[in-house]
PDB file of N, CA and C in Angstrom:
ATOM      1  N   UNK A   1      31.018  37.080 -24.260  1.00  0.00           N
ATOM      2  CA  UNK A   1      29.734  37.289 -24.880  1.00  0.00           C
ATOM      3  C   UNK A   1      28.721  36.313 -24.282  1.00  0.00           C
ATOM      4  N   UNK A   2      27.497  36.717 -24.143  1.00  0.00           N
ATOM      5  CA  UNK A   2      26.439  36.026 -23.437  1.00  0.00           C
ATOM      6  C   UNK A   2      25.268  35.617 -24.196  1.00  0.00           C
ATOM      7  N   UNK A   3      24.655  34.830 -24.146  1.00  0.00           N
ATOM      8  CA  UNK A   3      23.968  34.415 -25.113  1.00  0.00           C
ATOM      9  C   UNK A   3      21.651  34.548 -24.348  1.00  0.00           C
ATOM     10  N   UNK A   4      21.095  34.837 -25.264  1.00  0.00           N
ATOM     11  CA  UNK A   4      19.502  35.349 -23.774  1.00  0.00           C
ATOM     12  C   UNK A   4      19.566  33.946 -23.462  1.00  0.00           C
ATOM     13  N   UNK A   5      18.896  33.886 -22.021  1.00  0.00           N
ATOM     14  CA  UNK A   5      18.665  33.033 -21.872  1.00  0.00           C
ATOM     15  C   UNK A   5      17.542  32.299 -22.243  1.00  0.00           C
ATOM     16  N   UNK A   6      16.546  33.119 -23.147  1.00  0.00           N
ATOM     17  CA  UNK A   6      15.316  32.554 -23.425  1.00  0.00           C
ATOM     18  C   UNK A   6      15.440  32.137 -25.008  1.00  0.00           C
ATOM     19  N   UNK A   7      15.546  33.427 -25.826  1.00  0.00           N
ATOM     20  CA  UNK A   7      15.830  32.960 -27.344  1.00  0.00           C
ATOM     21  C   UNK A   7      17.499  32.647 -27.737  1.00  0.00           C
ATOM     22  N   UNK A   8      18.498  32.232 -26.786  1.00  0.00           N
ATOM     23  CA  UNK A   8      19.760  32.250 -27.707  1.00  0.00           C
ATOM     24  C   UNK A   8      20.294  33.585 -28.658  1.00  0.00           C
ATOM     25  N   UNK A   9      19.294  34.690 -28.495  1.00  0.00           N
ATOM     26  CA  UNK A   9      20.143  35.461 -29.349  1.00  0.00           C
ATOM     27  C   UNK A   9      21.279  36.116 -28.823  1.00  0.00           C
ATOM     28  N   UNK A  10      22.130  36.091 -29.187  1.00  0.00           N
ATOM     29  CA  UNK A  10      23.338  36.525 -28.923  1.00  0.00           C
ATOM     30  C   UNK A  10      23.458  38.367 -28.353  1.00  0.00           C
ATOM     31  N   UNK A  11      23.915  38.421 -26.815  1.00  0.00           N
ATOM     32  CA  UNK A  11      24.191  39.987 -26.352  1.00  0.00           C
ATOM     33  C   UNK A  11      25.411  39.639 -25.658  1.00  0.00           C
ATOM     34  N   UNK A  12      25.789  40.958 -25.337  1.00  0.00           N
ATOM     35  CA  UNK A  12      26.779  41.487 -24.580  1.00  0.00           C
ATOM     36  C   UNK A  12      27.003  40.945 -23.325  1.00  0.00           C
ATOM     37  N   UNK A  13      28.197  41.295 -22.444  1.00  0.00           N
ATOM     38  CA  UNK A  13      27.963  40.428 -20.910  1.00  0.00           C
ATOM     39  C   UNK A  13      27.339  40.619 -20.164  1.00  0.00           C
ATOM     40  N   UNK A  14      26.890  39.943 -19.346  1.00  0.00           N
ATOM     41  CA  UNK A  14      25.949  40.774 -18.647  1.00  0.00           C
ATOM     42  C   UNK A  14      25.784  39.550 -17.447  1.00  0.00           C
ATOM     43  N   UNK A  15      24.878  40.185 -16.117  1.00  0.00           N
ATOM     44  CA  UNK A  15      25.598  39.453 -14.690  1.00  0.00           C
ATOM     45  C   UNK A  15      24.362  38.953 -14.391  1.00  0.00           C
ATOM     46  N   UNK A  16      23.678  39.488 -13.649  1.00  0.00           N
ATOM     47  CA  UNK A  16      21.868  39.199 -13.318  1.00  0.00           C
ATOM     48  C   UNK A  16      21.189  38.926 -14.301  1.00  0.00           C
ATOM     49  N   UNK A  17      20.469  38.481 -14.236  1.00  0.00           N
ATOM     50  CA  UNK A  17      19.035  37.543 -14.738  1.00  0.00           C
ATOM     51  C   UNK A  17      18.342  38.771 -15.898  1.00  0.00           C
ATOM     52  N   UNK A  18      18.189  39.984 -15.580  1.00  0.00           N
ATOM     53  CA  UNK A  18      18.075  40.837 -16.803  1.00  0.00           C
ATOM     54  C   UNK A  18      18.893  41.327 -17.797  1.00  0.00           C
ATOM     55  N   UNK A  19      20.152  41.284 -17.264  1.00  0.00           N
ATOM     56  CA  UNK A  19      20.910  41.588 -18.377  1.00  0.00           C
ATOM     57  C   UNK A  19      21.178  40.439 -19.206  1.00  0.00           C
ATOM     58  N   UNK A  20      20.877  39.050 -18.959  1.00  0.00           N
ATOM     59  CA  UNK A  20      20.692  37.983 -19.792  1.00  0.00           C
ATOM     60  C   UNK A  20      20.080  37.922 -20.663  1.00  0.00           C
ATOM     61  N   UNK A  21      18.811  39.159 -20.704  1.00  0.00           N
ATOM     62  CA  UNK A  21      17.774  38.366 -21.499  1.00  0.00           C
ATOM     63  C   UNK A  21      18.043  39.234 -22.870  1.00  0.00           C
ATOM     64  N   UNK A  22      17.706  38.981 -24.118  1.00  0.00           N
ATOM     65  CA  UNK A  22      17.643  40.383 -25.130  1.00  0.00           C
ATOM     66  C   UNK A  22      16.266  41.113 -24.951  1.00  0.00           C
ATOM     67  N   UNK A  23      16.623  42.023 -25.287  1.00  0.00           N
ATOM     68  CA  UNK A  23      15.088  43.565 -25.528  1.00  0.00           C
ATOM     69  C   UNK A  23      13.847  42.609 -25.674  1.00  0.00           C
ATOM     70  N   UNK A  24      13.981  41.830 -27.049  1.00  0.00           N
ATOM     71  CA  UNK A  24      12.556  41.355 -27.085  1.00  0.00           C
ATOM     72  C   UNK A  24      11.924  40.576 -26.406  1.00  0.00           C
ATOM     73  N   UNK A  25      12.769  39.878 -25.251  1.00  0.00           N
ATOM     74  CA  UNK A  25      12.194  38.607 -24.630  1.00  0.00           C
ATOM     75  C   UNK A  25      11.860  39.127 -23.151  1.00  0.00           C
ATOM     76  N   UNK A  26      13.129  40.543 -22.873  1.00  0.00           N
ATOM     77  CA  UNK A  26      12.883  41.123 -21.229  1.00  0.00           C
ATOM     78  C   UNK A  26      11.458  41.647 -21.678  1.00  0.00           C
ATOM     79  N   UNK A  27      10.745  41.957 -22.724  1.00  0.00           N
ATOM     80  CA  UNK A  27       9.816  42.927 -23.290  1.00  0.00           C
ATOM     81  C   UNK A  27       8.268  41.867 -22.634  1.00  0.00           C
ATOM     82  N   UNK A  28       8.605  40.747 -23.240  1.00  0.00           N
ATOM     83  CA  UNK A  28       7.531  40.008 -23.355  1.00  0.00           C
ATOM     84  C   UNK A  28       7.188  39.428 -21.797  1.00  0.00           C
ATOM     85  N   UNK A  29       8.727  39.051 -21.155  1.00  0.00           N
ATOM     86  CA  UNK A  29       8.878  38.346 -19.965  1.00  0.00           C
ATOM     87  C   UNK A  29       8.239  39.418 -19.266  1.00  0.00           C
ATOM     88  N   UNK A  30       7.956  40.931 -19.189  1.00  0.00           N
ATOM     89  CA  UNK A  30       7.574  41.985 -18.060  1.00  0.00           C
ATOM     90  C   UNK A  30       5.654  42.305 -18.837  1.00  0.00           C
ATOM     91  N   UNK A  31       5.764  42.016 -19.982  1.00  0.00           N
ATOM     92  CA  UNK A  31       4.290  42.890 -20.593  1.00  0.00           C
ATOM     93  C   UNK A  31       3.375  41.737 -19.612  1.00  0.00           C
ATOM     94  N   UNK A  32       2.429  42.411 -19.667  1.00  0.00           N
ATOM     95  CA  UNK A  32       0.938  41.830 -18.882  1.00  0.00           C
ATOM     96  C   UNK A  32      -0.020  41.901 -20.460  1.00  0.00           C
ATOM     97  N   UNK A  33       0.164  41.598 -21.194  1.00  0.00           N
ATOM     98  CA  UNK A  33      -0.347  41.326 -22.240  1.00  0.00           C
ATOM     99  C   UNK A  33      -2.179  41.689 -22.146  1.00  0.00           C
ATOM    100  N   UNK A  34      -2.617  42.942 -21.952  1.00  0.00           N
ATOM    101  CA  UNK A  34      -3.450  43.427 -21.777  1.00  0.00           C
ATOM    102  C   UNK A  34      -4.189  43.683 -22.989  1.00  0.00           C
ATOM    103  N   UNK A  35      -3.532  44.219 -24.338  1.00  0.00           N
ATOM    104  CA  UNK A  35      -4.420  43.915 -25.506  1.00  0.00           C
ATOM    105  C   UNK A  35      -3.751  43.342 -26.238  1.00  0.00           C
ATOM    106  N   UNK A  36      -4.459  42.382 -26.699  1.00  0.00           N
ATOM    107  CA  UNK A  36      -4.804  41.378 -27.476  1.00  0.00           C
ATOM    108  C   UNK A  36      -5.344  41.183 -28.984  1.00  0.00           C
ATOM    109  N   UNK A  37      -5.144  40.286 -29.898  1.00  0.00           N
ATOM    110  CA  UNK A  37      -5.641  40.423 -31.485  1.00  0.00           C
ATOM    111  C   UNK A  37      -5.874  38.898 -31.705  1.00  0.00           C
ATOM    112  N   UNK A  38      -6.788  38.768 -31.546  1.00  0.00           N
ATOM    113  CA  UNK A  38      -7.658  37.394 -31.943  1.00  0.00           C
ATOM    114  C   UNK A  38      -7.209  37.118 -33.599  1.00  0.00           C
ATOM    115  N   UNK A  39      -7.430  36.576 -34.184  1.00  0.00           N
ATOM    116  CA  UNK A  39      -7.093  35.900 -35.798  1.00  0.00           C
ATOM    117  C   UNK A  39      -7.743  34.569 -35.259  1.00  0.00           C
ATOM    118  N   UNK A  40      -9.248  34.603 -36.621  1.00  0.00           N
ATOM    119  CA  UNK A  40      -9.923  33.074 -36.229  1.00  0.00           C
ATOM    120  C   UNK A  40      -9.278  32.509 -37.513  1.00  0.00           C
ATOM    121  N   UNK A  41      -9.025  30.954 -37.416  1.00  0.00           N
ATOM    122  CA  UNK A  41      -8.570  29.996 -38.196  1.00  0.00           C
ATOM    123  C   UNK A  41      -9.222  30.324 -40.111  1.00  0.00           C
ATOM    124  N   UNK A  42      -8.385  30.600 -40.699  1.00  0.00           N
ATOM    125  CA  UNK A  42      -8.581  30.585 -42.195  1.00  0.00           C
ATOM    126  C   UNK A  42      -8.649  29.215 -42.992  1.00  0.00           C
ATOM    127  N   UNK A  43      -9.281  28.592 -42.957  1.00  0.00           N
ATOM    128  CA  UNK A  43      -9.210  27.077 -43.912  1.00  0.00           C
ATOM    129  C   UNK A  43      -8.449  27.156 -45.048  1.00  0.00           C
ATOM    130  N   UNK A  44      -9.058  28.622 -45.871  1.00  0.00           N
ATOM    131  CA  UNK A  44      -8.500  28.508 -47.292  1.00  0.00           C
ATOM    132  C   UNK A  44      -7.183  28.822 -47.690  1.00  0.00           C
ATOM    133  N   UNK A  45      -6.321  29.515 -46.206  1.00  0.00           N
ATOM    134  CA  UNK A  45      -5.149  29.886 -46.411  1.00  0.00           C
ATOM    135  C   UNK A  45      -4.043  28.946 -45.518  1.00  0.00           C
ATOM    136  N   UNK A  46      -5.123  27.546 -45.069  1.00  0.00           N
ATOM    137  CA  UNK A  46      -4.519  26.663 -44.468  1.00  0.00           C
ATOM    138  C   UNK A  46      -3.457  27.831 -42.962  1.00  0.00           C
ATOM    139  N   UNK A  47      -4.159  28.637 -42.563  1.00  0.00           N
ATOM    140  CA  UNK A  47      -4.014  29.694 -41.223  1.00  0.00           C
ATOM    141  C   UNK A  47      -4.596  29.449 -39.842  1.00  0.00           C
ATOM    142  N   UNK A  48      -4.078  28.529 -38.903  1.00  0.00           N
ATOM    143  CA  UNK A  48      -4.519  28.443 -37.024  1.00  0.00           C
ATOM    144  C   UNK A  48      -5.045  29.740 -36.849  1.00  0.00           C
ATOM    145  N   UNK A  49      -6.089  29.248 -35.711  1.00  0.00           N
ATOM    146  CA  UNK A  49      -6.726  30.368 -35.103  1.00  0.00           C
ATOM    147  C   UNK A  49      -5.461  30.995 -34.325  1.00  0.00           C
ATOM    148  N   UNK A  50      -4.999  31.991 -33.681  1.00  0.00           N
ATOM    149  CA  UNK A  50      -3.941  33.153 -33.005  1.00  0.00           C
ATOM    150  C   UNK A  50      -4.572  33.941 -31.962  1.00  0.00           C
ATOM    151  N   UNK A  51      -3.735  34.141 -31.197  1.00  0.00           N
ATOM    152  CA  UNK A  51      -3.698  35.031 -30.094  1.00  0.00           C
ATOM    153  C   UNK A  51      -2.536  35.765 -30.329  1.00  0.00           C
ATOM    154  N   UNK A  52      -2.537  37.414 -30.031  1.00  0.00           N
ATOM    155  CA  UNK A  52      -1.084  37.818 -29.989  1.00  0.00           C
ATOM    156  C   UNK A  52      -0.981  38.950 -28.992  1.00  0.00           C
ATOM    157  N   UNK A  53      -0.390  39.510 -28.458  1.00  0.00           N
ATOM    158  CA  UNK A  53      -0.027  40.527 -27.985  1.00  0.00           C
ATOM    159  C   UNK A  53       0.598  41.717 -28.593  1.00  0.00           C
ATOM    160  N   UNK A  54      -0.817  42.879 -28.519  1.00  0.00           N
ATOM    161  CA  UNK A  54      -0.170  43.869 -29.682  1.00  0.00           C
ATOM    162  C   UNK A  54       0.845  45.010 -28.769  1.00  0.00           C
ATOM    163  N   UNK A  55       0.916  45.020 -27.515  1.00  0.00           N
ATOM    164  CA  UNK A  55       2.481  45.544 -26.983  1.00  0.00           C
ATOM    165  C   UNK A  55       3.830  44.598 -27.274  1.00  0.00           C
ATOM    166  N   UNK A  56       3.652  43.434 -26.969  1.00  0.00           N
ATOM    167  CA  UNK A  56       4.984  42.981 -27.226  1.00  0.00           C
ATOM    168  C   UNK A  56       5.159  41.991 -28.279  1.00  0.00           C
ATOM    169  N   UNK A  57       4.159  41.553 -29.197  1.00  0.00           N
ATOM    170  CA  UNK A  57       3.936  40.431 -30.457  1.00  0.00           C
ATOM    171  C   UNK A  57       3.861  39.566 -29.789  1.00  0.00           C
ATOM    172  N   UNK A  58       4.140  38.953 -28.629  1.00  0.00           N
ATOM    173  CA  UNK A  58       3.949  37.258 -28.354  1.00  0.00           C
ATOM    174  C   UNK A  58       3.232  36.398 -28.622  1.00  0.00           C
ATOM    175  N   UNK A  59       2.855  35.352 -28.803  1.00  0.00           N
ATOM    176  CA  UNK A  59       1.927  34.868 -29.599  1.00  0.00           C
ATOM    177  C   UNK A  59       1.316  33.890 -27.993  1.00  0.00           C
ATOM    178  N   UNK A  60       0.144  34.313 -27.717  1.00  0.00           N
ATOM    179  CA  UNK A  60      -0.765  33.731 -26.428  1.00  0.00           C
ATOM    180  C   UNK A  60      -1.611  32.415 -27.046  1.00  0.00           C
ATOM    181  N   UNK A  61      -1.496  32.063 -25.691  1.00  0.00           N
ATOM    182  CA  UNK A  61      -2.539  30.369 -26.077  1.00  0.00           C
ATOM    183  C   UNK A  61      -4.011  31.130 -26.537  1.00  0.00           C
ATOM    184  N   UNK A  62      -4.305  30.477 -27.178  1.00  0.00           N
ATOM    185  CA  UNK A  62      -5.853  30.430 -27.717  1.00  0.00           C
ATOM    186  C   UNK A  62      -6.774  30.413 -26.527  1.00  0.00           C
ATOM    187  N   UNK A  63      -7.434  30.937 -25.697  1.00  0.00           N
ATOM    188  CA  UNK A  63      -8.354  30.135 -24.683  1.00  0.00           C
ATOM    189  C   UNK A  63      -9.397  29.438 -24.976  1.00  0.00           C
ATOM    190  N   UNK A  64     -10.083  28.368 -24.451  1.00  0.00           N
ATOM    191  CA  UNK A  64     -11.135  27.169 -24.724  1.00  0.00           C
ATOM    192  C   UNK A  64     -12.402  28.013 -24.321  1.00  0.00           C
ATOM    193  N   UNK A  65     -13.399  28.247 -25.755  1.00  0.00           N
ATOM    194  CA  UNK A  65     -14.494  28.428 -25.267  1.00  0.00           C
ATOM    195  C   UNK A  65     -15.394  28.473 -24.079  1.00  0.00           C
ATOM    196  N   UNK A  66     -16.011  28.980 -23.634  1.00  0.00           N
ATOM    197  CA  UNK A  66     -16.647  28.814 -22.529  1.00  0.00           C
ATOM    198  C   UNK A  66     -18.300  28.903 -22.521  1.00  0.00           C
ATOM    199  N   UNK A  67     -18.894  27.787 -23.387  1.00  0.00           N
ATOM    200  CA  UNK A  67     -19.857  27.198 -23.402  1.00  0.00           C
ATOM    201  C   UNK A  67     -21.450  27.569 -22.401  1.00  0.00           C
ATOM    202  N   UNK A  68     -20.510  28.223 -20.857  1.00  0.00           N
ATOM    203  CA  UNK A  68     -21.624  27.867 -20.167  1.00  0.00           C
ATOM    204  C   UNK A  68     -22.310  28.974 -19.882  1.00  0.00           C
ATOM    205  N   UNK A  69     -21.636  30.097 -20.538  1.00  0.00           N
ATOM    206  CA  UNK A  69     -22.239  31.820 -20.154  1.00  0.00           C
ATOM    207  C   UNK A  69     -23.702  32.152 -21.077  1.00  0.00           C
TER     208      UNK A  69
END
């Protein structure tokens, strides 16, 4: 038994570098994360601002304003 190499979740055997990984992580490791779902910071629900990826859920860095446009 083989374990992904990215999240530890536990799969089947497997030889090359893709069959290592599980579904959700080969998912994220191949998406080009093209759309996106902003979530701005909630104070009152004590909630971080978010980035996510609505093909594969990943959760993307926030990017830094850009002030100069």
């Amino acid at each position: 038994m083989w374990t992904c190499i990215i999240c530890e979740f536990e799969i089947g055997p497997g030889g090359d570098l893709e069959e290592r990984m599980c579904e959700e992580c080969l998912v994220q490791e191949y998406c080009e994360h093209e759309t996106t779902e902003y979530q701005p910071a909630e104070a009152e629900n004590n909630a971080p601002e978010s980035l996510s990826c609505v093909e594969c859920g990943k959760d993307l860095p926030v990017p830094e304003p850009d002030f100069g446009v």
